[in-house]
PDB file of N, CA and C in Angstrom:
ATOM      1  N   UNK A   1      68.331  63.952 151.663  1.00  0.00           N
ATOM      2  CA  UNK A   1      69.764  64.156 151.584  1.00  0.00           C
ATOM      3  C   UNK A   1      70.412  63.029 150.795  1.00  0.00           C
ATOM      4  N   UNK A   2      71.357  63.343 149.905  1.00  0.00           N
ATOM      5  CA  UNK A   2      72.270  62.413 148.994  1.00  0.00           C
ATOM      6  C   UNK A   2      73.766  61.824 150.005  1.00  0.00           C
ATOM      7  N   UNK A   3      73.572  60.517 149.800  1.00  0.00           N
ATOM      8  CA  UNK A   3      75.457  60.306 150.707  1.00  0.00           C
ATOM      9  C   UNK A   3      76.414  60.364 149.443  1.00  0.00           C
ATOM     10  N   UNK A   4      76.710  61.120 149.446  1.00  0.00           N
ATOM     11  CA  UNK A   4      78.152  61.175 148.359  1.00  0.00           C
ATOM     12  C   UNK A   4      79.280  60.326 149.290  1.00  0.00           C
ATOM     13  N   UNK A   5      79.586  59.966 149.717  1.00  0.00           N
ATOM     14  CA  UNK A   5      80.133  59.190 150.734  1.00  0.00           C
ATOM     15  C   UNK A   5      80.936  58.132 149.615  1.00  0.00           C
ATOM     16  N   UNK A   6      80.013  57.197 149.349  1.00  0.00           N
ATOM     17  CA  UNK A   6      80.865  56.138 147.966  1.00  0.00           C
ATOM     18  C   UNK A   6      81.164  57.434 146.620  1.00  0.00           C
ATOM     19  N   UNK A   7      80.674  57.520 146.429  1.00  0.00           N
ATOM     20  CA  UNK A   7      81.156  58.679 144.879  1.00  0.00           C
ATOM     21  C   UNK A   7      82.624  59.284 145.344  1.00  0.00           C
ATOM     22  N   UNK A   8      82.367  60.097 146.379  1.00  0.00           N
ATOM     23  CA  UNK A   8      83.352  60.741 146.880  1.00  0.00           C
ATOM     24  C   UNK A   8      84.907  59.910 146.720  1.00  0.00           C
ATOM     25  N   UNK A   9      84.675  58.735 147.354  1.00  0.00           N
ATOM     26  CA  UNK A   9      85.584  57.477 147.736  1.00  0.00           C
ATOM     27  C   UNK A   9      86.306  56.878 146.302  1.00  0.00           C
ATOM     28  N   UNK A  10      85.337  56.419 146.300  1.00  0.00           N
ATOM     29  CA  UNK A  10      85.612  55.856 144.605  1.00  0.00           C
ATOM     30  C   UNK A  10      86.475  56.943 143.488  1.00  0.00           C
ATOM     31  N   UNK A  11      86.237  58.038 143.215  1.00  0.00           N
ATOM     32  CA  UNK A  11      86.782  59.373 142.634  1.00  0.00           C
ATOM     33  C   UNK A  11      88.443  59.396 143.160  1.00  0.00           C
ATOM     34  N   UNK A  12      88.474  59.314 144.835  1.00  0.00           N
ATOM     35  CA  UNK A  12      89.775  59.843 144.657  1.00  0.00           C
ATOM     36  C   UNK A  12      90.177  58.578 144.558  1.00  0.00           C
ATOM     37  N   UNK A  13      90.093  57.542 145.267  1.00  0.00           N
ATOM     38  CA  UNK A  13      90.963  55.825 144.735  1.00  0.00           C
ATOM     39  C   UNK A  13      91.120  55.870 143.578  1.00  0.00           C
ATOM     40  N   UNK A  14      90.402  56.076 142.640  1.00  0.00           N
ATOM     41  CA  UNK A  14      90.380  55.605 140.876  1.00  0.00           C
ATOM     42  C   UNK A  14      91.998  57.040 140.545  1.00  0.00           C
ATOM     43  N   UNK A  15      91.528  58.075 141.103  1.00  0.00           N
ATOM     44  CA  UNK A  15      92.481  58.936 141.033  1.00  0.00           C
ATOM     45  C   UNK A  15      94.241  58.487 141.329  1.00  0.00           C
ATOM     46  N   UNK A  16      94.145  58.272 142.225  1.00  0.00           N
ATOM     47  CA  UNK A  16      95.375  57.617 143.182  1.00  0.00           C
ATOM     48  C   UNK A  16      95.736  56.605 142.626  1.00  0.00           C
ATOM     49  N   UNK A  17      94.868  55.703 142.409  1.00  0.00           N
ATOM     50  CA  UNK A  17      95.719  54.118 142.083  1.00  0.00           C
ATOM     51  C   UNK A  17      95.251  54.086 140.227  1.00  0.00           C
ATOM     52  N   UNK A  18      95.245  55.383 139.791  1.00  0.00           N
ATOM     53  CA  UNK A  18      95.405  55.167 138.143  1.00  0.00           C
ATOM     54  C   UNK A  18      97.589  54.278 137.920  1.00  0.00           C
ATOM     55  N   UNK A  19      97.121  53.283 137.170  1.00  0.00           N
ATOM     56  CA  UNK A  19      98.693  52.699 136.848  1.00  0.00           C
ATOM     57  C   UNK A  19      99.473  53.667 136.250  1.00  0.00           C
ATOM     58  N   UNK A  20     100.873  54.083 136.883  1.00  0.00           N
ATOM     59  CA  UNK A  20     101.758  54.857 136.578  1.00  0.00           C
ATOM     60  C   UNK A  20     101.523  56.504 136.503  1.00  0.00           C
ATOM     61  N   UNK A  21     100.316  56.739 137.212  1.00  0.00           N
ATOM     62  CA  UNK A  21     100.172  58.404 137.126  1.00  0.00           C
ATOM     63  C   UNK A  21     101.073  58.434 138.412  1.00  0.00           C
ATOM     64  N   UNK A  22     100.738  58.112 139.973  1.00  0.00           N
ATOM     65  CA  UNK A  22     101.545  58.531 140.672  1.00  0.00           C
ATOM     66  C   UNK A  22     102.852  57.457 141.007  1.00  0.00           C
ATOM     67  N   UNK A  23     102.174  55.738 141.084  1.00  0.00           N
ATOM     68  CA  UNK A  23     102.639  55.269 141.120  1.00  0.00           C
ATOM     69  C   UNK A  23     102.623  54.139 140.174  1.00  0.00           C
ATOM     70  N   UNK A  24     103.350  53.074 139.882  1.00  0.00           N
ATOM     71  CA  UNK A  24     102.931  51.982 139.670  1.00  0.00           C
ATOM     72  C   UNK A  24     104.041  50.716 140.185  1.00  0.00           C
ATOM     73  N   UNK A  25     102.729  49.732 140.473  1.00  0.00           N
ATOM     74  CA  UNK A  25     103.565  48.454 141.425  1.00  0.00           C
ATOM     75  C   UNK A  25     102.678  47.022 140.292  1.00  0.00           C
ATOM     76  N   UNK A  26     103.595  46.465 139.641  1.00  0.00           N
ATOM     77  CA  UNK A  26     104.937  46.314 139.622  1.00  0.00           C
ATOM     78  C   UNK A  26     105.223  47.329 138.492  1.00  0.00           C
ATOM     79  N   UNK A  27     106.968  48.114 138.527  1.00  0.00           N
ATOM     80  CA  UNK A  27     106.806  48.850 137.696  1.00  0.00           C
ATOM     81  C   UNK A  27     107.872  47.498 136.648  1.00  0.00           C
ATOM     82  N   UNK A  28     108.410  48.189 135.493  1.00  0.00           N
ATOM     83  CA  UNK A  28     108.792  47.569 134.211  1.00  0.00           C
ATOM     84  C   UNK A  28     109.936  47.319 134.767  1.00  0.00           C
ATOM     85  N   UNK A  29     111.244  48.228 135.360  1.00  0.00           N
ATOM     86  CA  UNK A  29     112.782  47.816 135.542  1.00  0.00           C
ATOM     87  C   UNK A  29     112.284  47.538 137.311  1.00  0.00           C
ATOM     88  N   UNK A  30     111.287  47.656 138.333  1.00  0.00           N
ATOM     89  CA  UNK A  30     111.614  48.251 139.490  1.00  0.00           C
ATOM     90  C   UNK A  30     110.631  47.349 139.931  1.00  0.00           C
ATOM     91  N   UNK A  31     110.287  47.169 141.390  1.00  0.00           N
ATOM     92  CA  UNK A  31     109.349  46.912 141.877  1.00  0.00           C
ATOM     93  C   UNK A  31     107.986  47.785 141.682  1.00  0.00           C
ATOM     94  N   UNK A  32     108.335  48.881 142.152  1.00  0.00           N
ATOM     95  CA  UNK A  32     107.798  50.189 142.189  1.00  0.00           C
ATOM     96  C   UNK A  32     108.690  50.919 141.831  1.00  0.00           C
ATOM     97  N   UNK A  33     107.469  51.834 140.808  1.00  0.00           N
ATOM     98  CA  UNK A  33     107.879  53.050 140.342  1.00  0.00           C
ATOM     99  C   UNK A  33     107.015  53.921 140.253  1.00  0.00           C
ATOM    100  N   UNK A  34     107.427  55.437 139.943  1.00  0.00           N
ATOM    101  CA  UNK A  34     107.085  56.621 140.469  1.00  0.00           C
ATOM    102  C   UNK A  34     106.407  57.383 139.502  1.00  0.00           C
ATOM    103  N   UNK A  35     105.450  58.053 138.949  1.00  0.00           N
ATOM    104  CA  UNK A  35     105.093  59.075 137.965  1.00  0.00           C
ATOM    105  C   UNK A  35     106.244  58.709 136.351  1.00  0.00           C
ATOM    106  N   UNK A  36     105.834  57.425 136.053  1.00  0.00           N
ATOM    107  CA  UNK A  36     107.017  57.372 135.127  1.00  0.00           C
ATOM    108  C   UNK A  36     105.419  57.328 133.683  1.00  0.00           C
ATOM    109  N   UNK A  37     104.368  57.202 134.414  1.00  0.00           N
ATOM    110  CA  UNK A  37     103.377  57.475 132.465  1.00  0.00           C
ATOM    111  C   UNK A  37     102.957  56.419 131.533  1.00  0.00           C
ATOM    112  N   UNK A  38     103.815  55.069 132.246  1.00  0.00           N
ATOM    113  CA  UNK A  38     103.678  54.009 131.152  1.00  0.00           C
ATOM    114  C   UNK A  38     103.218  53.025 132.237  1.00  0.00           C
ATOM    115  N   UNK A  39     102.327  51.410 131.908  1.00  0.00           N
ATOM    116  CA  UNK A  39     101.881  50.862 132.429  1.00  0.00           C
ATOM    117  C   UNK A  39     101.618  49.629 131.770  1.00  0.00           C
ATOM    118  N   UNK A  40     101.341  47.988 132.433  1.00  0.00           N
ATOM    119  CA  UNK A  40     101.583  46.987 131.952  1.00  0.00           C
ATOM    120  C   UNK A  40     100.560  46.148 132.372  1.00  0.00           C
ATOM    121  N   UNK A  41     100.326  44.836 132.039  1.00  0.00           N
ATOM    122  CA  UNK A  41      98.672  43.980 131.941  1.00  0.00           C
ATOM    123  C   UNK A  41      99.339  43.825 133.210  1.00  0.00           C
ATOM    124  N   UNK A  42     100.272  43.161 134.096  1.00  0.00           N
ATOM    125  CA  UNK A  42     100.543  43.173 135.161  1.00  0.00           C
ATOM    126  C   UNK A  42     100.160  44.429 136.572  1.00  0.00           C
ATOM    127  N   UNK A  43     100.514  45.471 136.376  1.00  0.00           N
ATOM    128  CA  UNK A  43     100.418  46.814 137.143  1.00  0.00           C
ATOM    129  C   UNK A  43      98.798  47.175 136.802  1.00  0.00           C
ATOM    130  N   UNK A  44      98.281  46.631 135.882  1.00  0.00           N
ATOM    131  CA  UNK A  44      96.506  46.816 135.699  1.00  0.00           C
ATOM    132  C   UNK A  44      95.404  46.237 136.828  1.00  0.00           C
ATOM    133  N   UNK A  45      96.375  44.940 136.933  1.00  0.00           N
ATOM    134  CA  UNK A  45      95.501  43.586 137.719  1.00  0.00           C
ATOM    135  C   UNK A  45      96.028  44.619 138.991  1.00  0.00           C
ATOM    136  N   UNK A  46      97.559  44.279 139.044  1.00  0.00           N
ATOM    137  CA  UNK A  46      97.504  44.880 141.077  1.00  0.00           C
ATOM    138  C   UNK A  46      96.503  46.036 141.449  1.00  0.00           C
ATOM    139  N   UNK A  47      97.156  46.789 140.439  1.00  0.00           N
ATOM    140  CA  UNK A  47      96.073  48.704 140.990  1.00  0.00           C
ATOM    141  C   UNK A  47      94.489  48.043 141.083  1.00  0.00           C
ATOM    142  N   UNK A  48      94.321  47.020 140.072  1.00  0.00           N
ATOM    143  CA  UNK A  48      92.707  46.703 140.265  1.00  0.00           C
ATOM    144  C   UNK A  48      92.224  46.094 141.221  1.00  0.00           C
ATOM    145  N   UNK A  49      93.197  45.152 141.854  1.00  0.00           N
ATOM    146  CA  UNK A  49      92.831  44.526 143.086  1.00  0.00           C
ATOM    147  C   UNK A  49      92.883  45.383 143.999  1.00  0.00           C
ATOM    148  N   UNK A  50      94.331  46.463 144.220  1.00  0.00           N
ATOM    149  CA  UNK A  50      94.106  47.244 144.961  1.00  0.00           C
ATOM    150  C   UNK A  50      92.892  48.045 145.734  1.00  0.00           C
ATOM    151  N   UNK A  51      91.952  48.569 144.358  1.00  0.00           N
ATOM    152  CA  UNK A  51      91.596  49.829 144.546  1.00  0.00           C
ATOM    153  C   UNK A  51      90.489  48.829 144.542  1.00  0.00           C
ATOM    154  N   UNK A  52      89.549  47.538 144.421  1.00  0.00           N
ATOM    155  CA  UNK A  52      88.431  47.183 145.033  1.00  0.00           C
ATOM    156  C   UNK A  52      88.592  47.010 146.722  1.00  0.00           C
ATOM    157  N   UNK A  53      89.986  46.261 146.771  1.00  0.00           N
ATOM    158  CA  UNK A  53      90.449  45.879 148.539  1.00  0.00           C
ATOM    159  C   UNK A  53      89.800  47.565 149.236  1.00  0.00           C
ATOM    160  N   UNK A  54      90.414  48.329 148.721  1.00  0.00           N
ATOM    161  CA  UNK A  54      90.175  49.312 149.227  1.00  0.00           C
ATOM    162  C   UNK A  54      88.567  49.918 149.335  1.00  0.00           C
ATOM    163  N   UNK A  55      88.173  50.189 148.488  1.00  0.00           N
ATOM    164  CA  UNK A  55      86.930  50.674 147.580  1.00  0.00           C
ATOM    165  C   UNK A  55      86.022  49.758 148.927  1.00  0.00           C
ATOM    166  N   UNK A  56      86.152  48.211 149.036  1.00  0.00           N
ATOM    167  CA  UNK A  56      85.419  47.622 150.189  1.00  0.00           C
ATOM    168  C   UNK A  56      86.107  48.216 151.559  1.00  0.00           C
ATOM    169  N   UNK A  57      87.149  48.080 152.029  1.00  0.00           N
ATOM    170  CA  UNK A  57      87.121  48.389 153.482  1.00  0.00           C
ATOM    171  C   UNK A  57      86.483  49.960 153.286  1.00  0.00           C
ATOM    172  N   UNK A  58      86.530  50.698 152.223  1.00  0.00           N
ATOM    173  CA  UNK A  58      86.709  52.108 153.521  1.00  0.00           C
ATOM    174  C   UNK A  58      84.554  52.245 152.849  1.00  0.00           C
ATOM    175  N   UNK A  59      83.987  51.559 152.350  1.00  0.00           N
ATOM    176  CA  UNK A  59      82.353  51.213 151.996  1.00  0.00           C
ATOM    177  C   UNK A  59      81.755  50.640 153.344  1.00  0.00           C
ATOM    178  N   UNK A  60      82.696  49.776 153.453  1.00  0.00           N
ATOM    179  CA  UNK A  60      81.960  48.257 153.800  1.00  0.00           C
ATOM    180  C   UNK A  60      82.151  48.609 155.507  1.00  0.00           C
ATOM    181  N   UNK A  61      83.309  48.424 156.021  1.00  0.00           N
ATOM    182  CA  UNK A  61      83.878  48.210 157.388  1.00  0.00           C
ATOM    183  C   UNK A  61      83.847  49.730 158.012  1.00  0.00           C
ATOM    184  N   UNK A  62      84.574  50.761 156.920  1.00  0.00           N
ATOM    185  CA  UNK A  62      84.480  51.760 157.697  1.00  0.00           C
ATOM    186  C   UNK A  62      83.363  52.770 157.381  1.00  0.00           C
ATOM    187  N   UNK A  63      82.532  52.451 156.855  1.00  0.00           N
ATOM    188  CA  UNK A  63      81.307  53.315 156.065  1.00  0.00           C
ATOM    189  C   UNK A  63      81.219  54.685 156.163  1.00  0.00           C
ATOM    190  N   UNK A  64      82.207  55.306 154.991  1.00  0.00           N
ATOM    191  CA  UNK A  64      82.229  56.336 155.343  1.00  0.00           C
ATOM    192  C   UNK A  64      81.274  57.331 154.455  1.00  0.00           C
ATOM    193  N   UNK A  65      80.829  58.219 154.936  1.00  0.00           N
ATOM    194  CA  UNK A  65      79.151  58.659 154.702  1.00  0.00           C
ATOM    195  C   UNK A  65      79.775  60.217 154.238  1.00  0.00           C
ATOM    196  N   UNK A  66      78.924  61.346 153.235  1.00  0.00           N
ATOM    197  CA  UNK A  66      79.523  62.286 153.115  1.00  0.00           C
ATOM    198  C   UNK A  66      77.745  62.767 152.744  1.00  0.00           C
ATOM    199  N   UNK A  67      77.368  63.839 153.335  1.00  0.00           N
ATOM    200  CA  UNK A  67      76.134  64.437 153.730  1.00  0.00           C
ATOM    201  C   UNK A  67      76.150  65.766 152.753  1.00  0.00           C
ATOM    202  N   UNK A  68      75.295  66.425 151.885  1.00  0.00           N
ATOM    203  CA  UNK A  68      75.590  67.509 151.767  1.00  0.00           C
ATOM    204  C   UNK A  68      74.243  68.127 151.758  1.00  0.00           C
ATOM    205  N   UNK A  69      74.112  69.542 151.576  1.00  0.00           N
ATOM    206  CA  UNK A  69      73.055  70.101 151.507  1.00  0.00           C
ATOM    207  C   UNK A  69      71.987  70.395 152.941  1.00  0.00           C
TER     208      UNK A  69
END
């Protein structure tokens, strides 16, 4: 059996925390901003720190496992 478990994980984070598709922090006039399309060397680093912080807890602490077949 394959754990898609990290693949799975990784796919939708990279999805979610792409800069300025749904969100982006910091945005250009705002703290945060919303589906606005555009993105900055600043809002690159956060989403990137973000989405490893993440990418480790939900691997590492909460190991989440995805079984198929």
């Amino acid at each position: 059996m394959s754990d898609w478990g990290p693949v799975f994980m990784a796919v939708v984070l990279f999805i979610l925390l792409t800069p300025g598709l749904l969100f982006q922090v910091p945005g250009r006039h705002r703290s945060i901003e919303f589906g606005n399309f555009q993105t900055s060397g600043a809002s690159i680093m956060v989403h990137t720190l973000l989405y490893f912080a993440l990418i480790c807890v939900f691997l590492l602490a909460v190991k989440v496992h995805l079984y198929l077949g």
